[in-house]
PDB file of N, CA and C in Angstrom:
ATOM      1  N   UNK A   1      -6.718  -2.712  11.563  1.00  0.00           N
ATOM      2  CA  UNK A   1      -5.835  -2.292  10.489  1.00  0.00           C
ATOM      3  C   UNK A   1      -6.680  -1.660   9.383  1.00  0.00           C
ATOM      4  N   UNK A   2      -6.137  -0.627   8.939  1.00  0.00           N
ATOM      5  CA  UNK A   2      -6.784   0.390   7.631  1.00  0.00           C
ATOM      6  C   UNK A   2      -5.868   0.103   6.350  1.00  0.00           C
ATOM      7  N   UNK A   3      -6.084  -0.764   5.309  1.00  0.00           N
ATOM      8  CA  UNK A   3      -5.335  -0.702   4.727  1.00  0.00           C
ATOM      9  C   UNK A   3      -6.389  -1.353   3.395  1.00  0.00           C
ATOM     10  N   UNK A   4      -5.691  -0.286   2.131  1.00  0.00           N
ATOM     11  CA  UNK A   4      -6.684  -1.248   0.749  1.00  0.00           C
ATOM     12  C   UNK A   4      -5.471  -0.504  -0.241  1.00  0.00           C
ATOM     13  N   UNK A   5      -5.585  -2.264  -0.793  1.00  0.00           N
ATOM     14  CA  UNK A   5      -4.862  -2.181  -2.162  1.00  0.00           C
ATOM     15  C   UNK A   5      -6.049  -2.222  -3.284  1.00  0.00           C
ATOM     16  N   UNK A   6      -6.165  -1.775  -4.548  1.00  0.00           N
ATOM     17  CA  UNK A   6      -6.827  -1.744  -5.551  1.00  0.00           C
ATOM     18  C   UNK A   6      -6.039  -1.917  -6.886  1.00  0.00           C
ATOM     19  N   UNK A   7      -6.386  -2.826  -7.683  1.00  0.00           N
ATOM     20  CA  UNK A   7      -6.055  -2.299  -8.806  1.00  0.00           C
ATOM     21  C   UNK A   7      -7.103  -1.731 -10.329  1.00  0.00           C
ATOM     22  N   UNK A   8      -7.185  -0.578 -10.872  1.00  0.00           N
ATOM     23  CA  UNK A   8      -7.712   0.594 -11.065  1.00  0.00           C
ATOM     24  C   UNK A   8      -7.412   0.865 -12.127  1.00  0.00           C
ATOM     25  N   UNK A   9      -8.280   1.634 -13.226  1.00  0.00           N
ATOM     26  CA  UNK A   9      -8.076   2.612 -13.956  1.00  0.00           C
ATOM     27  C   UNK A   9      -8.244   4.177 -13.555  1.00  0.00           C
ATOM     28  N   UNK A  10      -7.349   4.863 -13.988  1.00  0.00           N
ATOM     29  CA  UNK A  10      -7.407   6.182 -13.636  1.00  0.00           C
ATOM     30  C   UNK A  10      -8.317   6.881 -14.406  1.00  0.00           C
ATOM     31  N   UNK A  11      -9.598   7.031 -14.051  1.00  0.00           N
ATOM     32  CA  UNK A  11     -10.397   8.120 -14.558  1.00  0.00           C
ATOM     33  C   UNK A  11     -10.975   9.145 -14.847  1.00  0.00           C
ATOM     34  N   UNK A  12     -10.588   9.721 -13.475  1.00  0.00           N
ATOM     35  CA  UNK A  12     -10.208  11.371 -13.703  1.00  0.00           C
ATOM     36  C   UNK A  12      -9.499  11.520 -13.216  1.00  0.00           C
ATOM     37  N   UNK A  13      -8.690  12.783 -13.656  1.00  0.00           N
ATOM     38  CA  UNK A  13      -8.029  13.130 -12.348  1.00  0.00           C
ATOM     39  C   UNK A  13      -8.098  15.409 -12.681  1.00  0.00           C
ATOM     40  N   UNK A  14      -8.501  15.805 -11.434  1.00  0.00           N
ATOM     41  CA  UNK A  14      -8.163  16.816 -10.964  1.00  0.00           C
ATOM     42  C   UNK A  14      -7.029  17.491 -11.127  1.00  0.00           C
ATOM     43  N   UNK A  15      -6.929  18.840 -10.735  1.00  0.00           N
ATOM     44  CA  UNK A  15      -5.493  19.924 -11.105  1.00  0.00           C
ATOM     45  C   UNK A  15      -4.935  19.702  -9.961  1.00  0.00           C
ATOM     46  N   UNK A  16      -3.854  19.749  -9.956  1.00  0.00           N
ATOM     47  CA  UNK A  16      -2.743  20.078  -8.743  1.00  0.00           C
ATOM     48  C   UNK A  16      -3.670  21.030  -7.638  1.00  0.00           C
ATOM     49  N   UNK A  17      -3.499  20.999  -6.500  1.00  0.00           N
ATOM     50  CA  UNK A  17      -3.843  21.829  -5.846  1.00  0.00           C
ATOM     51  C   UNK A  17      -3.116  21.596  -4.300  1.00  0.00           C
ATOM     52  N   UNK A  18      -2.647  22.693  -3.503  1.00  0.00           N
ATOM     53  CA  UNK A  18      -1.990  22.748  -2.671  1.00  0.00           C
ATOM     54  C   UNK A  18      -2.422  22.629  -1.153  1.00  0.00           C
ATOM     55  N   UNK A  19      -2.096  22.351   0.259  1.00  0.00           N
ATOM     56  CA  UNK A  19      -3.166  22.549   1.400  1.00  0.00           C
ATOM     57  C   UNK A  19      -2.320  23.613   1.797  1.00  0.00           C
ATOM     58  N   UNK A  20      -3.038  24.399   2.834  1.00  0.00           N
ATOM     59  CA  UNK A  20      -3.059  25.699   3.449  1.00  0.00           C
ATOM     60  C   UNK A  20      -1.171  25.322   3.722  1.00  0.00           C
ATOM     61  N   UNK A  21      -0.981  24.317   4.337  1.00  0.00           N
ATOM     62  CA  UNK A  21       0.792  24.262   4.824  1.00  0.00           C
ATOM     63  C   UNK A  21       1.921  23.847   3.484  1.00  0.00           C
ATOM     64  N   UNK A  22       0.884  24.253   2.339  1.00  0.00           N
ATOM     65  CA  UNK A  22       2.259  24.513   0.785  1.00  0.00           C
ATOM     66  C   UNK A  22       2.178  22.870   0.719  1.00  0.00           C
ATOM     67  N   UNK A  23       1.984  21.778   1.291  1.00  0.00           N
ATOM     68  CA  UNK A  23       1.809  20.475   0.276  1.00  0.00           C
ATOM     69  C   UNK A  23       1.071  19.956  -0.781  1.00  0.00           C
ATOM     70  N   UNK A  24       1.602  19.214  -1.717  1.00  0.00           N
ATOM     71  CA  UNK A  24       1.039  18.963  -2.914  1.00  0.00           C
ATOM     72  C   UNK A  24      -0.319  18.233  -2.902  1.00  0.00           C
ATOM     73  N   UNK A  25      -1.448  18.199  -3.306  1.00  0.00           N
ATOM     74  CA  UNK A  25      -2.649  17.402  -3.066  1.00  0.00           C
ATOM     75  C   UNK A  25      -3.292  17.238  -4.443  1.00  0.00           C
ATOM     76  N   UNK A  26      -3.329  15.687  -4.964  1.00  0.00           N
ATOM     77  CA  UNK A  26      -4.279  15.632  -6.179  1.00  0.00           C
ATOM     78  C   UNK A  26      -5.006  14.567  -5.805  1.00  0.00           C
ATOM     79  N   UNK A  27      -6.286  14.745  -6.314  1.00  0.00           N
ATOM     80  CA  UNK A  27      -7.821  14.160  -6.147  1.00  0.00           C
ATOM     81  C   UNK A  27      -7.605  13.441  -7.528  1.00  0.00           C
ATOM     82  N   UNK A  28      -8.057  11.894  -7.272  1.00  0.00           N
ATOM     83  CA  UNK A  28      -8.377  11.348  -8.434  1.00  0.00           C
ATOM     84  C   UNK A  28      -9.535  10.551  -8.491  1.00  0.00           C
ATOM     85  N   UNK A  29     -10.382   9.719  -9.348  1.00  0.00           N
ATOM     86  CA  UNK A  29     -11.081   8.820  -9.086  1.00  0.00           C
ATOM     87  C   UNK A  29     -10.664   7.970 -10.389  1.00  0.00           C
ATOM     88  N   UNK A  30     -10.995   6.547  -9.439  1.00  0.00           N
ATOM     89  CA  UNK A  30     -10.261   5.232 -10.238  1.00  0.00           C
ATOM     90  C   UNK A  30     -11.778   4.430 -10.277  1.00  0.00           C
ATOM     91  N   UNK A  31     -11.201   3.555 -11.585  1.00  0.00           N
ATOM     92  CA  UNK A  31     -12.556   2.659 -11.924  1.00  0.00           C
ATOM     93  C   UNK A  31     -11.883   1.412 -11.522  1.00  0.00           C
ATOM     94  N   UNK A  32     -12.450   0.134 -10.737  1.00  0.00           N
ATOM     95  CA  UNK A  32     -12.129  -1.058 -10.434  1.00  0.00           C
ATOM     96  C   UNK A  32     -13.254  -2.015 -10.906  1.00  0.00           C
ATOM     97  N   UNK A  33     -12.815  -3.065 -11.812  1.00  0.00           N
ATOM     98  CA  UNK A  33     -13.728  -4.017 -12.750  1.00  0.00           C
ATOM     99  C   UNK A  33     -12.893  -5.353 -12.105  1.00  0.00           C
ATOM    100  N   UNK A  34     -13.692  -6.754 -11.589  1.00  0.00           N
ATOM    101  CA  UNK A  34     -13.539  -7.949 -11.401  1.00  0.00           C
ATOM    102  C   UNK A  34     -14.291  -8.996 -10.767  1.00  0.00           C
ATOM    103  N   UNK A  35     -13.966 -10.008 -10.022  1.00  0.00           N
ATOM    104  CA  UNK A  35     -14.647 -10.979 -10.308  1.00  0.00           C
ATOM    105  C   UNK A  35     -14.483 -11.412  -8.875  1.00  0.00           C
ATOM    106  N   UNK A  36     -15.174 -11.427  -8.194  1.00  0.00           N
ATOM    107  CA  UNK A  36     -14.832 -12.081  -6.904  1.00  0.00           C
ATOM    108  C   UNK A  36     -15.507 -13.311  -6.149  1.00  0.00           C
ATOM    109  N   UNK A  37     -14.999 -13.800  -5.794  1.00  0.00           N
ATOM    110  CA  UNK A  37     -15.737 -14.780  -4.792  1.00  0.00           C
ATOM    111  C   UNK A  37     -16.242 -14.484  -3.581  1.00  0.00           C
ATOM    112  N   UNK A  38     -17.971 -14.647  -3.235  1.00  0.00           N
ATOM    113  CA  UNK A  38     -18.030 -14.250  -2.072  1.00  0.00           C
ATOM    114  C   UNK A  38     -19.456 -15.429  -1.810  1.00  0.00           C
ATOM    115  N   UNK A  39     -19.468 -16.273  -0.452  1.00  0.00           N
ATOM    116  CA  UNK A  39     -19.954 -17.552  -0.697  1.00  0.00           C
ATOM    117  C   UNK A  39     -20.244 -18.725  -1.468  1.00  0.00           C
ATOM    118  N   UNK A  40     -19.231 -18.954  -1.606  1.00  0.00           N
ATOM    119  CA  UNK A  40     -18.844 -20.091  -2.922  1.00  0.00           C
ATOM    120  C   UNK A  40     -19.329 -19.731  -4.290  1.00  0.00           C
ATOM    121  N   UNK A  41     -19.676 -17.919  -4.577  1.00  0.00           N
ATOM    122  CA  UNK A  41     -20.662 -18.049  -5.954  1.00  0.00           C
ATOM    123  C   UNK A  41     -19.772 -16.536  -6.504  1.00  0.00           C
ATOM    124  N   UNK A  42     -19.075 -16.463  -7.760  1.00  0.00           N
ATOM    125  CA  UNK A  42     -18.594 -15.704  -8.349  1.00  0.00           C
ATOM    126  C   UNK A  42     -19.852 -14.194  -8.556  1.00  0.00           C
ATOM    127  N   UNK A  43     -18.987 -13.550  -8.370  1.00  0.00           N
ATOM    128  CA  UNK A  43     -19.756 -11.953  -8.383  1.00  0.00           C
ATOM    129  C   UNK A  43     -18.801 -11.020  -9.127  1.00  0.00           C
ATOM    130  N   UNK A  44     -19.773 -10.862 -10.018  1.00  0.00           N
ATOM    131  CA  UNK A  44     -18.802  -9.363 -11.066  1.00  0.00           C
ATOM    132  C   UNK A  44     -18.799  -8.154  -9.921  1.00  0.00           C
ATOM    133  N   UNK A  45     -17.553  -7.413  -9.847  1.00  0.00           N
ATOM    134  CA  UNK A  45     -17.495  -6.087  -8.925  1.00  0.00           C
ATOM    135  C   UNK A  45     -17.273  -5.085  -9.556  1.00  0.00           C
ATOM    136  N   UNK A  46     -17.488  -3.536  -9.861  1.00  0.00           N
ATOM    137  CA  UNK A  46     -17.400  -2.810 -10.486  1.00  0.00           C
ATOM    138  C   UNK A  46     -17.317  -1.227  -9.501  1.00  0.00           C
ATOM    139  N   UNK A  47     -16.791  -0.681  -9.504  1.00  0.00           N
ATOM    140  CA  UNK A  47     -16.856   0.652  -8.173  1.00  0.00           C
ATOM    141  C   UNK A  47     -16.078   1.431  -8.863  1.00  0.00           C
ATOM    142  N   UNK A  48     -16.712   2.648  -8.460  1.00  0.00           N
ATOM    143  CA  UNK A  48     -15.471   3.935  -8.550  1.00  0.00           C
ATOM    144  C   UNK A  48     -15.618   4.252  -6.927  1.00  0.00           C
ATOM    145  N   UNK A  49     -13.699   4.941  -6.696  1.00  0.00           N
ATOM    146  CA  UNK A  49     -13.286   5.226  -5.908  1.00  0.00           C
ATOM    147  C   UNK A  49     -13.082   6.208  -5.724  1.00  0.00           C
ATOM    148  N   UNK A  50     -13.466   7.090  -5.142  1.00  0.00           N
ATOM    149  CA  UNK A  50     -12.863   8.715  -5.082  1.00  0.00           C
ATOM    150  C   UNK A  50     -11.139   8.482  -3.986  1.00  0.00           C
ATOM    151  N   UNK A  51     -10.099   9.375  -4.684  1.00  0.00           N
ATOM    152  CA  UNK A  51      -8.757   9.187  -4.128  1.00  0.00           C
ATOM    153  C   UNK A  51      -8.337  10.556  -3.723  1.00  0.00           C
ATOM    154  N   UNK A  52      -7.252  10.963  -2.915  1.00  0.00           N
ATOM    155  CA  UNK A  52      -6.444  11.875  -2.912  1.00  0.00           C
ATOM    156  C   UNK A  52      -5.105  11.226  -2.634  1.00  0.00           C
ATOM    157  N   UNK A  53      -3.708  11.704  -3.416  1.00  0.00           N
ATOM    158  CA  UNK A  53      -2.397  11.417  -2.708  1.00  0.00           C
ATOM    159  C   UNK A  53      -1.891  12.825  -2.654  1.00  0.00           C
ATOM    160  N   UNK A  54      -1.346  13.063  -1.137  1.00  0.00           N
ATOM    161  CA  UNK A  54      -0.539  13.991  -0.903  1.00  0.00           C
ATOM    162  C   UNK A  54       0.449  13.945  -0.623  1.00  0.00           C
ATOM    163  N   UNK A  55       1.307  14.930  -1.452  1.00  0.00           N
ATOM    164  CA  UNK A  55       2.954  15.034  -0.972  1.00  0.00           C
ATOM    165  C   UNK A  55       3.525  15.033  -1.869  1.00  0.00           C
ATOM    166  N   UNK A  56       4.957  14.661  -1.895  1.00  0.00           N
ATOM    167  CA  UNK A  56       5.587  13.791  -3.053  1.00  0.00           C
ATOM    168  C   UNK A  56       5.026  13.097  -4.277  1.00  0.00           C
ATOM    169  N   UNK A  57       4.319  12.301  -4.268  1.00  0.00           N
ATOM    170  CA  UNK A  57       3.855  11.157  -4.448  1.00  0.00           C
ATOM    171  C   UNK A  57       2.812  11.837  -5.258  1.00  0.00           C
ATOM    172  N   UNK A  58       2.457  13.237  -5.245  1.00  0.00           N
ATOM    173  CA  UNK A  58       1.058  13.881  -5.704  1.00  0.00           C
ATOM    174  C   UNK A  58       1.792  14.537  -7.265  1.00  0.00           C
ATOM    175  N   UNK A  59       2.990  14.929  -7.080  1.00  0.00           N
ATOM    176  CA  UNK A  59       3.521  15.454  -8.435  1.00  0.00           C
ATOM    177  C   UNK A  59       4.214  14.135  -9.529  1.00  0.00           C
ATOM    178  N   UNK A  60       3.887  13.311  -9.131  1.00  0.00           N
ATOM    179  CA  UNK A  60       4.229  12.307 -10.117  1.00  0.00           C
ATOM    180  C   UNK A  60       3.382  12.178 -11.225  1.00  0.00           C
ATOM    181  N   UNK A  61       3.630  12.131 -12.512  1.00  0.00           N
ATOM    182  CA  UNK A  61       3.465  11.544 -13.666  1.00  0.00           C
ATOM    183  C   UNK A  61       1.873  10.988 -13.782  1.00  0.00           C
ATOM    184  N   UNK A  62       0.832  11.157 -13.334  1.00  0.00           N
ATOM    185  CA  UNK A  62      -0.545  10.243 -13.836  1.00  0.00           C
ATOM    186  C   UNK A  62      -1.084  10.651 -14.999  1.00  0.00           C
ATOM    187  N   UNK A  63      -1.046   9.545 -16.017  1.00  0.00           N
ATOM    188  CA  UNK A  63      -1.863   9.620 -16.754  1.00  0.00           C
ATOM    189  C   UNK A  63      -4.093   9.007 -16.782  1.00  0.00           C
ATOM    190  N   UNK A  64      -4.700   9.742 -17.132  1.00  0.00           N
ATOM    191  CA  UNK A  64      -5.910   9.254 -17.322  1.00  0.00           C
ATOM    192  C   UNK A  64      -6.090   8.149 -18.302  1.00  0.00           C
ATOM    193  N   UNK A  65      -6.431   7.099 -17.888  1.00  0.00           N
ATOM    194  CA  UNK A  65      -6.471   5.908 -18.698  1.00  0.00           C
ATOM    195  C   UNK A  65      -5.667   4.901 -18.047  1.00  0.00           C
ATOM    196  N   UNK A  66      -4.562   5.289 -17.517  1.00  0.00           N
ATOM    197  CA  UNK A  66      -3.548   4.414 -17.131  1.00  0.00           C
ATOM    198  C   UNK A  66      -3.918   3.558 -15.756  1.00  0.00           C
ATOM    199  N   UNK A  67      -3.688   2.202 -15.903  1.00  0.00           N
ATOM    200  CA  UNK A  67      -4.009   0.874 -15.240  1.00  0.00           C
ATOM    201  C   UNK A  67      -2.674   0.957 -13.898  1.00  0.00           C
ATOM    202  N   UNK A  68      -3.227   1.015 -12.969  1.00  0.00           N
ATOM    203  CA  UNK A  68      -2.207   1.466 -11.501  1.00  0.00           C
ATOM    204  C   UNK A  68      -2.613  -0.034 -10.331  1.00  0.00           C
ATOM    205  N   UNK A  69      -1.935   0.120  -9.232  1.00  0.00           N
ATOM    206  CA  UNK A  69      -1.909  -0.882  -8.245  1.00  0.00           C
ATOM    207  C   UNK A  69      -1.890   0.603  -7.208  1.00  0.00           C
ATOM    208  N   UNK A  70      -3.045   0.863  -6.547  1.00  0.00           N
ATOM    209  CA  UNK A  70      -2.951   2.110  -5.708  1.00  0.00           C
ATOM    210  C   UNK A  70      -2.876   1.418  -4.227  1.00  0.00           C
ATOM    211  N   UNK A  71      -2.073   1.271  -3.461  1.00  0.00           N
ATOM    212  CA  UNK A  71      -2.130   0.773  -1.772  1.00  0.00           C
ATOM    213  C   UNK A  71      -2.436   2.584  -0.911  1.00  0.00           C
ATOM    214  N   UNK A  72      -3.071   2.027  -0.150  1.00  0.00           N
ATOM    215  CA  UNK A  72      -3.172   3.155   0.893  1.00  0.00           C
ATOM    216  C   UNK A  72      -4.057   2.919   1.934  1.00  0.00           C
ATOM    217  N   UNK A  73      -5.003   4.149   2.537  1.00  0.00           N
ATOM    218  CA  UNK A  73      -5.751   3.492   3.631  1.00  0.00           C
ATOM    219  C   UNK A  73      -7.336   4.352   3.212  1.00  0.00           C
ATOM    220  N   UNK A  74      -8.232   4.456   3.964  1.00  0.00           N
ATOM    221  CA  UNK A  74      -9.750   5.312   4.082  1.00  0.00           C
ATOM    222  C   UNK A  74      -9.589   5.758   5.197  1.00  0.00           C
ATOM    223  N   UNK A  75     -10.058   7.238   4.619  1.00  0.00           N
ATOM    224  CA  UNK A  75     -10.846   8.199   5.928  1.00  0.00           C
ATOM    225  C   UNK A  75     -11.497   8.978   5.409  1.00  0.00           C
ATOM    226  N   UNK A  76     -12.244   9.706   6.369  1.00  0.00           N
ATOM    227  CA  UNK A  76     -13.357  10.669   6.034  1.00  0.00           C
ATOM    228  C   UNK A  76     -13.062  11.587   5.159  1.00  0.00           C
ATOM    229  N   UNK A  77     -13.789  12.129   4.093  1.00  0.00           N
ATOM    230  CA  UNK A  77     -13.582  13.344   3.237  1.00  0.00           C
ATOM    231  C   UNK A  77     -13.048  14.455   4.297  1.00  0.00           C
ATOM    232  N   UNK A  78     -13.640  14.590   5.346  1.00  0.00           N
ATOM    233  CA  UNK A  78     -13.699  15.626   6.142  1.00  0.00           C
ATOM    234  C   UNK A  78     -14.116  15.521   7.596  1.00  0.00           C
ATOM    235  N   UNK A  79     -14.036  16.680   8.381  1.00  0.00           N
ATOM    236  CA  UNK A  79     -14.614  16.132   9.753  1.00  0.00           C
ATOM    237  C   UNK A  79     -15.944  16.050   9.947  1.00  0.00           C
ATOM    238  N   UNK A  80     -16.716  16.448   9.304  1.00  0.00           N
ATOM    239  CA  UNK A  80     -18.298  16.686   9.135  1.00  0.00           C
ATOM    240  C   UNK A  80     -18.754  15.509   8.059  1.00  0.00           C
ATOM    241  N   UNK A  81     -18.246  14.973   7.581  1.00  0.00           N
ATOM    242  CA  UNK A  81     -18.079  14.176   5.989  1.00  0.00           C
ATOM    243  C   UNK A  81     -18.375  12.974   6.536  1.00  0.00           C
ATOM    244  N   UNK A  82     -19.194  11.630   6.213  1.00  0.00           N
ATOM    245  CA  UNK A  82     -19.444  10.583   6.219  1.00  0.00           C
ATOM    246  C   UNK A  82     -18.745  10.012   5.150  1.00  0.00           C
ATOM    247  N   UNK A  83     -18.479  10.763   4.270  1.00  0.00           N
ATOM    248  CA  UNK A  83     -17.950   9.863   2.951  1.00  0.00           C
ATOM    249  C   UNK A  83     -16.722   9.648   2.892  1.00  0.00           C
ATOM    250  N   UNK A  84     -16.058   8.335   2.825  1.00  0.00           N
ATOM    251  CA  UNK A  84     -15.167   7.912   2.253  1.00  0.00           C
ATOM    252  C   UNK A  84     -14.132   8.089   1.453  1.00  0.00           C
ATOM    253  N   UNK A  85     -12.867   8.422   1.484  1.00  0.00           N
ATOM    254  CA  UNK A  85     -11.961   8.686   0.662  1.00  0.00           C
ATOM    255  C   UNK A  85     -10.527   7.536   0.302  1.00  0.00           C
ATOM    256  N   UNK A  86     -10.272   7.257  -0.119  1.00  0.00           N
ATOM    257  CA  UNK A  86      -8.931   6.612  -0.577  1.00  0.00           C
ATOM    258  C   UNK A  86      -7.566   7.501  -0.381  1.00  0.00           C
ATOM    259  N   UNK A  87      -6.733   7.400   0.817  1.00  0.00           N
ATOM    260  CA  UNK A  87      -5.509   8.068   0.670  1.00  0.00           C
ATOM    261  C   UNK A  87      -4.412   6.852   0.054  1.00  0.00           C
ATOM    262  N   UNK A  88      -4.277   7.462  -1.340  1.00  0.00           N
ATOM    263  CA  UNK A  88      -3.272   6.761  -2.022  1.00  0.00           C
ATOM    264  C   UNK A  88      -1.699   6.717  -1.302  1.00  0.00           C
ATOM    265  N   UNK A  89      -0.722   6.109  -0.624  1.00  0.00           N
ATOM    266  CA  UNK A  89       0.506   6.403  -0.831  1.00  0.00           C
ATOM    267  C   UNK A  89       1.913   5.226  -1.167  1.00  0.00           C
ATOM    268  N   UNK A  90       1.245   4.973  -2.233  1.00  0.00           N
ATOM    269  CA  UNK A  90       1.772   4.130  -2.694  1.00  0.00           C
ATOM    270  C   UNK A  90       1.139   3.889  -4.506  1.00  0.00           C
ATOM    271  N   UNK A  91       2.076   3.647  -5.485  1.00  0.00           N
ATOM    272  CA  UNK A  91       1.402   3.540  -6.389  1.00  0.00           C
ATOM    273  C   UNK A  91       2.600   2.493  -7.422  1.00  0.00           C
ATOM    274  N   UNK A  92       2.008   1.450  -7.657  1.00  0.00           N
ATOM    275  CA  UNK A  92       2.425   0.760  -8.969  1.00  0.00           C
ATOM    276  C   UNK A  92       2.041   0.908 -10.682  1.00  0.00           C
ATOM    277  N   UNK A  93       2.754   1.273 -11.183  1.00  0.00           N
ATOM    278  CA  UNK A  93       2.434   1.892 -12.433  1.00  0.00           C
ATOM    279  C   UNK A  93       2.471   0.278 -13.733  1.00  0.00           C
TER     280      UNK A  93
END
């Protein structure tokens, strides 16, 4: 199963931009700050995420600054790409 929920500040975010078949695509990156448990010993966590949501879901309302619940899954930037991306499709405001 591919699946990650985060909850995030929105820290940048990118212009609208479209894919070759006319759908909506915005790139964002989110900051995630907390506290986790990992072998009985508390660990501060801190990451930025690079995101894209496409579709629908891409012309909605984001503000920069604003504190979100992003669910979605990871895949490659690209087919050549090792790196990691966040496909948002889902978002709690």
């Amino acid at each position: 199963m591919n699946q990650l929920v985060l909850q995030a500040e929105v820290v940048q975010i990118e212009p609208l931009r479209y894919t070759p078949a006319g759908i909506p695509l915005l790139s964002v990156v989110l900051r995630h700050d907390s506290e986790q448990v990992e072998a009985g010993m508390k660990r501060k966590v801190e990451c930025e995420v690079n995101a894209v949501i496409v579709g629908d879901l891409a012309l909605k309302s984001l503000k920069q600054g604003e504190q979100i619940t992003a669910r979605g899954f990871l895949a490659k930037r690209s087919l050549k790409s090792t790196q990691l991306v966040m496909h948002i499709n889902h978002i709690e405001y």
